[in-house]
Protein backbone atom coordinates (compact mmCIF):
# COMPACT_ATOMS: atom_id res chain seq x y z
CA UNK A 1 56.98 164.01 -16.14
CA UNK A 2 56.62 167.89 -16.81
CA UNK A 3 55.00 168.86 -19.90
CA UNK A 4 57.65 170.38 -22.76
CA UNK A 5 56.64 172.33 -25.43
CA UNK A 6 58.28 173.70 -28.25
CA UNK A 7 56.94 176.13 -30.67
CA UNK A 8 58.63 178.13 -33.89
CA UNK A 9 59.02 181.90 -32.98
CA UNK A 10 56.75 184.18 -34.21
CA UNK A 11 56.94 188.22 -34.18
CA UNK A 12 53.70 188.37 -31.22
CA UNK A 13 56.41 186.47 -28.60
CA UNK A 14 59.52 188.89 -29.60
CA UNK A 15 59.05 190.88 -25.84
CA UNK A 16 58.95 187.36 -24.13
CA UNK A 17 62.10 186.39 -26.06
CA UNK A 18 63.86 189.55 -25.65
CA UNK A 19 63.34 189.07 -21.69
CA UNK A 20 64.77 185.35 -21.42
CA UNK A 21 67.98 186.67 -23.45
CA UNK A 22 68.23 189.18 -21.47
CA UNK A 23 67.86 187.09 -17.65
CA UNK A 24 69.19 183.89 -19.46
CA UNK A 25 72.77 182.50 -18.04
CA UNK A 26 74.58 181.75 -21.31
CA UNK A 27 73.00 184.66 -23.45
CA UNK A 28 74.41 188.18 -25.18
CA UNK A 29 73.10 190.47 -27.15
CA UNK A 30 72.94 188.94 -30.39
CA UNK A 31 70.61 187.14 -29.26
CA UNK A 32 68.19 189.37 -28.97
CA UNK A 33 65.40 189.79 -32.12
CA UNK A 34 66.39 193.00 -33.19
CA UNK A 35 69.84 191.63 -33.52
CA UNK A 36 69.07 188.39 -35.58
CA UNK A 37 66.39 190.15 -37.65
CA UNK A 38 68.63 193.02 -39.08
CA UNK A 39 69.72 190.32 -41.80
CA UNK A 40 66.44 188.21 -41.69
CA UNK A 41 66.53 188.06 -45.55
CA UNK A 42 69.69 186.15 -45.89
CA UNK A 43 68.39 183.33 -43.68
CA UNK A 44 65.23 181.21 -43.29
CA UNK A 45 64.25 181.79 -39.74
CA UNK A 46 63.20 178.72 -37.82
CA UNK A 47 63.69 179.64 -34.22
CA UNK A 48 62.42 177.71 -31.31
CA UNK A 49 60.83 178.67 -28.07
CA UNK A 50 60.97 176.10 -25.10
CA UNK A 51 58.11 176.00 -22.02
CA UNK A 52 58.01 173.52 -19.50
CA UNK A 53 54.73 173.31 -17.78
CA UNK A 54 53.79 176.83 -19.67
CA UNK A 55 56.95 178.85 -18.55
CA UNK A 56 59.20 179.74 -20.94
CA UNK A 57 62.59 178.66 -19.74
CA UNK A 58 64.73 177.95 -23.45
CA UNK A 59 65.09 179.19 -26.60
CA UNK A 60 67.32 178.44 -29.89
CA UNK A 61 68.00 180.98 -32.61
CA UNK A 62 68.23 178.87 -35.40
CA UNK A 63 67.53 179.16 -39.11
CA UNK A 64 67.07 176.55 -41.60
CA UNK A 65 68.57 174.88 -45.13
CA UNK A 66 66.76 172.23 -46.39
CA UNK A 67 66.65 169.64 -43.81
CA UNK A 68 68.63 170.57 -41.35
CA UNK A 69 69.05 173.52 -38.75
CA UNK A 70 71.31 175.44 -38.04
CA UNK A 71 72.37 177.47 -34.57
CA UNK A 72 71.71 180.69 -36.38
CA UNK A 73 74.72 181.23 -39.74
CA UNK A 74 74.20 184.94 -38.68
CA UNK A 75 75.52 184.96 -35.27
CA UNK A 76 79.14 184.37 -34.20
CA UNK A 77 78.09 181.55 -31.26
CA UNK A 78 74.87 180.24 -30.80
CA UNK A 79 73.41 177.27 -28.86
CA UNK A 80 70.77 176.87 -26.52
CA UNK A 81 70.02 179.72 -24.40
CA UNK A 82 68.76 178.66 -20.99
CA UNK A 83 67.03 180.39 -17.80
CA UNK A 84 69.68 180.68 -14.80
CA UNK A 85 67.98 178.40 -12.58
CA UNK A 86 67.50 175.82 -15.08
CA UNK A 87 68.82 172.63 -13.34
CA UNK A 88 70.82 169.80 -15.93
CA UNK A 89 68.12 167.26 -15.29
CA UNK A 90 65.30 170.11 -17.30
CA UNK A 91 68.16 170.62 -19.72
CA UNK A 92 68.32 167.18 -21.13
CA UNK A 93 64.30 166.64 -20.89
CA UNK A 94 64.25 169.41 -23.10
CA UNK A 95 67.12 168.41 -25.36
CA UNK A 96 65.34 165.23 -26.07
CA UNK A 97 62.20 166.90 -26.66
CA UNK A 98 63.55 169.48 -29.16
CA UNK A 99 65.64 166.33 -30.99
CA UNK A 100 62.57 164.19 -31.21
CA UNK A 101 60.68 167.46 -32.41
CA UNK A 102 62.86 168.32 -34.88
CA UNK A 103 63.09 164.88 -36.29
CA UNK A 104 59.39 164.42 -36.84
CA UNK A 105 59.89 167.62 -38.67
CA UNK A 106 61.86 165.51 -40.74
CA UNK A 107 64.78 167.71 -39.69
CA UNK A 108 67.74 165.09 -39.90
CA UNK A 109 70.53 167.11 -38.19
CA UNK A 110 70.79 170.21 -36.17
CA UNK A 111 74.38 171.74 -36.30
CA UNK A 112 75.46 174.05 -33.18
CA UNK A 113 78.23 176.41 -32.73
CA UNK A 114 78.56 177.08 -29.01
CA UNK A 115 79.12 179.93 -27.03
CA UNK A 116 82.59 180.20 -26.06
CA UNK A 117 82.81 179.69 -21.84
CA UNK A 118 84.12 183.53 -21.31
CA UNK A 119 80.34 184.59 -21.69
CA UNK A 120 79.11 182.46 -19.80
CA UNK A 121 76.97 184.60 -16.58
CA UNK A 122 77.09 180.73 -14.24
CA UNK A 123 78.35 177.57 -15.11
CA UNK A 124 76.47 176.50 -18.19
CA UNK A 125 78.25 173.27 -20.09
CA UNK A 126 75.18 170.87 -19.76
CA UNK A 127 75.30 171.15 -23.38
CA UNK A 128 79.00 169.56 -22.99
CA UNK A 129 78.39 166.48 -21.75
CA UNK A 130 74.81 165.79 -23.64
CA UNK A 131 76.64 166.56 -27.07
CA UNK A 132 78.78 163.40 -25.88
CA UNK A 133 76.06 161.47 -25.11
CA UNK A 134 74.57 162.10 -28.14
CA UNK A 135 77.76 160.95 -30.25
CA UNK A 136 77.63 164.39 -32.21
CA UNK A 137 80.30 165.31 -34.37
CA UNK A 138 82.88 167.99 -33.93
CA UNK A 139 82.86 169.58 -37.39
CA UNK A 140 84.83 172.46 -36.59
CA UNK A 141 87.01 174.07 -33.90
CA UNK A 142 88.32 178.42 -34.30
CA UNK A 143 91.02 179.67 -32.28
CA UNK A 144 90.27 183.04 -30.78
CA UNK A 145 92.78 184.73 -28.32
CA UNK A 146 91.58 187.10 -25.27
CA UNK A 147 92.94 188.69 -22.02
CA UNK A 148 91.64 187.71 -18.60
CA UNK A 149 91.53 190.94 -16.64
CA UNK A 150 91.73 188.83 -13.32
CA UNK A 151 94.88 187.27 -15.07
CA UNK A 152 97.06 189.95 -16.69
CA UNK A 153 100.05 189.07 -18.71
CA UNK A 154 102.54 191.97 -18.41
CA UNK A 155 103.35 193.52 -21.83
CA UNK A 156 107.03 193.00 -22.43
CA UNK A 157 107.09 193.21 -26.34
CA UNK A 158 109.58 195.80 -27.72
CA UNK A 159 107.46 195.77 -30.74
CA UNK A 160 104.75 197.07 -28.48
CA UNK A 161 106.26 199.47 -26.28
CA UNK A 162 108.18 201.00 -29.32
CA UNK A 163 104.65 201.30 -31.15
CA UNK A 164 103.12 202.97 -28.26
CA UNK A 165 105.73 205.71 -27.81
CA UNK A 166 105.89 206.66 -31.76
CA UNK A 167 102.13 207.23 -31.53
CA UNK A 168 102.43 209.33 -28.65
CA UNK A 169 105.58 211.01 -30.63
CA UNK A 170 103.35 211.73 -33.94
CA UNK A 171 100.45 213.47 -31.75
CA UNK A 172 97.84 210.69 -32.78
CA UNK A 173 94.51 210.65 -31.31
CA UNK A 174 91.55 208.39 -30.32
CA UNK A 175 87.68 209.25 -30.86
CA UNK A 176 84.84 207.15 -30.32
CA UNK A 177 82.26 207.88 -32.75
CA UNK A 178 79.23 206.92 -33.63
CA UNK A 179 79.10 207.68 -37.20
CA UNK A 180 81.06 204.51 -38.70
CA UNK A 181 81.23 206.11 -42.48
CA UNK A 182 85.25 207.82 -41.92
CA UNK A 183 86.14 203.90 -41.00
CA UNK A 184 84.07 201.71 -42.92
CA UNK A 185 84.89 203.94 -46.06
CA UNK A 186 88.31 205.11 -45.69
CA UNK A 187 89.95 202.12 -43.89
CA UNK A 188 87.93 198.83 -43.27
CA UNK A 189 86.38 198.59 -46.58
CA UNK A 190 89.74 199.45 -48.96
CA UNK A 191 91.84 197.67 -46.57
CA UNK A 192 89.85 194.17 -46.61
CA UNK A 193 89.71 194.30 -50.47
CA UNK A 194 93.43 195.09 -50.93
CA UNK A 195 94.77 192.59 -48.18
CA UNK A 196 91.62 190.17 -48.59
CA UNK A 197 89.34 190.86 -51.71
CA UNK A 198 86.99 190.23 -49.17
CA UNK A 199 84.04 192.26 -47.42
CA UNK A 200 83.26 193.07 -43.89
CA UNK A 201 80.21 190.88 -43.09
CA UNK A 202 78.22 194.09 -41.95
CA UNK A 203 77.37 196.64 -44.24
CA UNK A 204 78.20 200.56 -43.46
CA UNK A 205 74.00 200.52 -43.50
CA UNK A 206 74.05 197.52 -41.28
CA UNK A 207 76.18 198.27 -38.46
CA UNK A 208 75.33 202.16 -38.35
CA UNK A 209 71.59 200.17 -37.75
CA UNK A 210 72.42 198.22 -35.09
CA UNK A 211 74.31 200.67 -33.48
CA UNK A 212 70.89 202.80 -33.23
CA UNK A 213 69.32 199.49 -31.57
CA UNK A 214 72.42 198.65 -29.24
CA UNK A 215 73.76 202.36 -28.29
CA UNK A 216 74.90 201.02 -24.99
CA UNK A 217 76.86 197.78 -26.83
CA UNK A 218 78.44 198.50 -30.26
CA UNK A 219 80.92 201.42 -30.20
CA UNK A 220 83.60 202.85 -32.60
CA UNK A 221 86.98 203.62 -31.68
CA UNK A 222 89.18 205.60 -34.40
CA UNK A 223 93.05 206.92 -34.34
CA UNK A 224 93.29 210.45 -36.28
CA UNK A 225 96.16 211.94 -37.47
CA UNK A 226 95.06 215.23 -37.19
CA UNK A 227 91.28 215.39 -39.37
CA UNK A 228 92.94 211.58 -41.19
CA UNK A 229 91.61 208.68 -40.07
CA UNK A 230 94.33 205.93 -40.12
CA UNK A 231 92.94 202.83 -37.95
CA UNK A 232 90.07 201.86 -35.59
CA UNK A 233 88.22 199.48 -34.34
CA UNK A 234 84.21 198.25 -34.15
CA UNK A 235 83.53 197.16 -30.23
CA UNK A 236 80.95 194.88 -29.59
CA UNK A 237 80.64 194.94 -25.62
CA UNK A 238 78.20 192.52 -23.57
CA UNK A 239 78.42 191.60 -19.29
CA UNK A 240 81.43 190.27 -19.52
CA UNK A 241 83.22 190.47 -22.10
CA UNK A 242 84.45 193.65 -24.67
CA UNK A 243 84.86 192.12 -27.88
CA UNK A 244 86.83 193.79 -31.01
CA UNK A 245 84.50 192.81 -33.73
CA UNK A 246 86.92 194.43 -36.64
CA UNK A 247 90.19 195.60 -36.39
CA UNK A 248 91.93 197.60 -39.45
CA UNK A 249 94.58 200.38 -40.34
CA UNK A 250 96.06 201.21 -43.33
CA UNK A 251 100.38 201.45 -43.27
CA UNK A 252 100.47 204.94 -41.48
CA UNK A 253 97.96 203.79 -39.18
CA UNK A 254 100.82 200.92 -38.77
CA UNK A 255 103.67 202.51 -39.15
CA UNK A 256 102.83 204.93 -36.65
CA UNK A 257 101.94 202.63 -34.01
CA UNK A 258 98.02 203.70 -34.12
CA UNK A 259 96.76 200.34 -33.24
CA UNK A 260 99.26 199.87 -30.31
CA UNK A 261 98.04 203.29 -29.20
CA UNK A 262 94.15 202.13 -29.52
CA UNK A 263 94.54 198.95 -27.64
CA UNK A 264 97.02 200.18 -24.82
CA UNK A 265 93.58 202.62 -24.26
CA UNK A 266 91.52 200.20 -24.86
CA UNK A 267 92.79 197.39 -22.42
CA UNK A 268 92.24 200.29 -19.82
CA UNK A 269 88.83 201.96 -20.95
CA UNK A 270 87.28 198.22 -20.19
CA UNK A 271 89.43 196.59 -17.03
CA UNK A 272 85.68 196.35 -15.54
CA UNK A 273 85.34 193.31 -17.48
CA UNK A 274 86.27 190.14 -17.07
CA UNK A 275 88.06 189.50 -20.59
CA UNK A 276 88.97 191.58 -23.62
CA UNK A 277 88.87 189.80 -27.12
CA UNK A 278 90.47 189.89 -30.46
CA UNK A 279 88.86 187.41 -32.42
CA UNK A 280 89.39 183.86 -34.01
CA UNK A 281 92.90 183.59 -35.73
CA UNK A 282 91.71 181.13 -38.75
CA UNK A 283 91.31 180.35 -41.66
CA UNK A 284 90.32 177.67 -44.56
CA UNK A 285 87.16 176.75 -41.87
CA UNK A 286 89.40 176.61 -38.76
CA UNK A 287 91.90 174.16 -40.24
CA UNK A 288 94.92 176.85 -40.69
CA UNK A 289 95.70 178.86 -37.66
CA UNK A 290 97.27 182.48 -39.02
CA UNK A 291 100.56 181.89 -36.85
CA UNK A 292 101.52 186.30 -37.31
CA UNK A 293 98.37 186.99 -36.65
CA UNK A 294 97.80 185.17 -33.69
CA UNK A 295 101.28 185.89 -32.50
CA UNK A 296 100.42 189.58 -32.61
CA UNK A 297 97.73 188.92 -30.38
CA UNK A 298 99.30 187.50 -27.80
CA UNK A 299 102.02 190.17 -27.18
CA UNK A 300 99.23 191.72 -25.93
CA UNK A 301 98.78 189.40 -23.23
CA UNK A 302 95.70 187.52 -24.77
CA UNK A 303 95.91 183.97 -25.00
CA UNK A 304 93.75 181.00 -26.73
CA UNK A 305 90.09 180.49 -26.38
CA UNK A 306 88.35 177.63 -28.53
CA UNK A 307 84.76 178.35 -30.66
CA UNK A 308 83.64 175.00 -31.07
CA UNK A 309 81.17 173.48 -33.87
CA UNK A 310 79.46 170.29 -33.57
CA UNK A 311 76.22 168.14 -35.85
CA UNK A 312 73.73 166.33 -34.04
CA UNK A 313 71.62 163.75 -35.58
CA UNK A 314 67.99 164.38 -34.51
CA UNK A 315 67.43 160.68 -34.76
CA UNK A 316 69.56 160.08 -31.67
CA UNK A 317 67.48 161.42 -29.49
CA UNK A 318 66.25 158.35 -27.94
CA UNK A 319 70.50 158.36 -26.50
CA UNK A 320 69.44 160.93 -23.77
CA UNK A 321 66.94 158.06 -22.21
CA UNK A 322 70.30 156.67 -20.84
CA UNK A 323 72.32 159.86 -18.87
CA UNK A 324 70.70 159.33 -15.94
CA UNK A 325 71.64 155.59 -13.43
């Protein structure tokens, strides 16, 4: 039997991290410690590091709440992130191992959100099947909606078309920036308060900060009318998938077809990926799909992708003893 360890991340290990992420096969940026750590004083950080026989082949962002641990509350997707050549037999040796480590830790349940399949780099669901074998709990299930570039759904919407041709009409134009003030200040923020009375989760400070650290991953996209901002959208792009972390316009932005103009551009500007995303559709924790929402999506062409949540019981670790005959 090969010897597992597991150890809590500390700062002195953040290059060997950084370089797992970054050769790992279910793994994006976010994942990375510069990432996690711009909000490291909203969360406790109990991250793990996994070796097997002194090579460091695992790792789980994770922070904790009293006795349990979570795949990390920061981070849209999470699980564990695992070396390409891992082989499924390593992967539940090292499952059980973390389990029976966190329970003698007198951590009673770890709760995962996984990463959604279209990031996957290889074939990467051993977590799948173990999560079965482990009778875990499926707290929680979000309904995103994307477009599979080897898979194109023609755009036959009126809506769309008509959209498209008044913003070419009105003269409106697309920048990509990388100061985020004119769109956090003048559109995202006023427009998620008056439609929400919510927040964006980044601040201005935030994502201007993380745009310094990721130059080559988070971009801005804005529609001017003339020198007047009036929509855009925050891009978070990894291998293989461009992702639209916000989307917002104000009613000229809609009214003038600005966000039918931005994605028609945008669909293009990124056909060297594999998919294109718009985000979960949800509300009320996943139980209420937002049915206008989600229909604008899709006469896009993008079509339904599941974010999945589940709770594990560390005490059940002993279940993994029977996967194999």
């Amino acid at each position: 039997m090969k010897e597992i360890q597991i150890t809590p991340y500390n700062p002195d290990k953040k290059q060997a991290w950084d370089a797992l992420v970054k050769r790992a096969k279910n793994a994006t940026f976010l994942f990375r410690r510069d990432f996690l750590e711009y909000h490291a004083h909203r969360f406790e950080d109990f991250s793990l590091m996994i070796y097997v026989e002194n090579e460091l082949v695992a790792l789980l962002p994770a922070n904790k709440t009293g006795n349990e641990l979570h795949s990390h509350q920061g981070l849209s997707y999470g699980g564990l992130v695992l070396k390409k050549e891992i082989s499924f037999e390593t992967v539940v040796s090292i499952l059980k191992s973390l389990l029976k480590y966190l329970h003698e830790s007198k951590i009673k349940k770890l709760h995962i959100k996984l990463l959604p399949k279209i990031y996957h780099l290889l074939p990467s669901d051993e977590m799948d099947y173990l999560l079965f074998k482990l009778n875990s709990q499926r707290t929680r299930c979000d309904l995103a909606s994307a477009i599979d570039y080897q898979n194109p759904l023609k755009i036959t919407s009126s809506n769309r078309v008509r959209g498209l041709k008044k913003a070419r009409k009105n003269n409106l134009q697309i920048r990509k920036e990388t100061d985020f003030t004119p769109f956090w200040n003048k559109v995202l923020i006023p427009n998620l308060q008056v439609v929400h009375d919510t927040e964006p989760v980044h601040s201005l400070s935030e994502i201007q900060h993380l745009q310094r650290l990721f130059p080559d991953e988070i971009h801005q996209f804005s529609v001017y009318d003339g020198e007047e901002i009036i929509a855009g959208t925050t891009v978070f792009e990894t291998e293989n998938v461009v992702h639209l972390q916000y989307i917002s316009a104000f009613h000229k932005g809609r009214s003038t077809g600005a966000l039918d103009l931005l994605f028609h551009h945008l669909i293009a500007e990124f056909a060297n990926k594999r998919y294109f995303t718009f985000g979960i559709s949800n509300e009320q924790q996943g139980q209420k799909v937002n049915k206008g929402l989600l229909h604008w999506k899709e006469t896009f062409g993008a079509r339904s992708i599941a974010y999945e949540f589940f709770t594990i019981e560390t005490k059940n670790y002993p279940l993994l003893n029977t996967v194999f005959l």
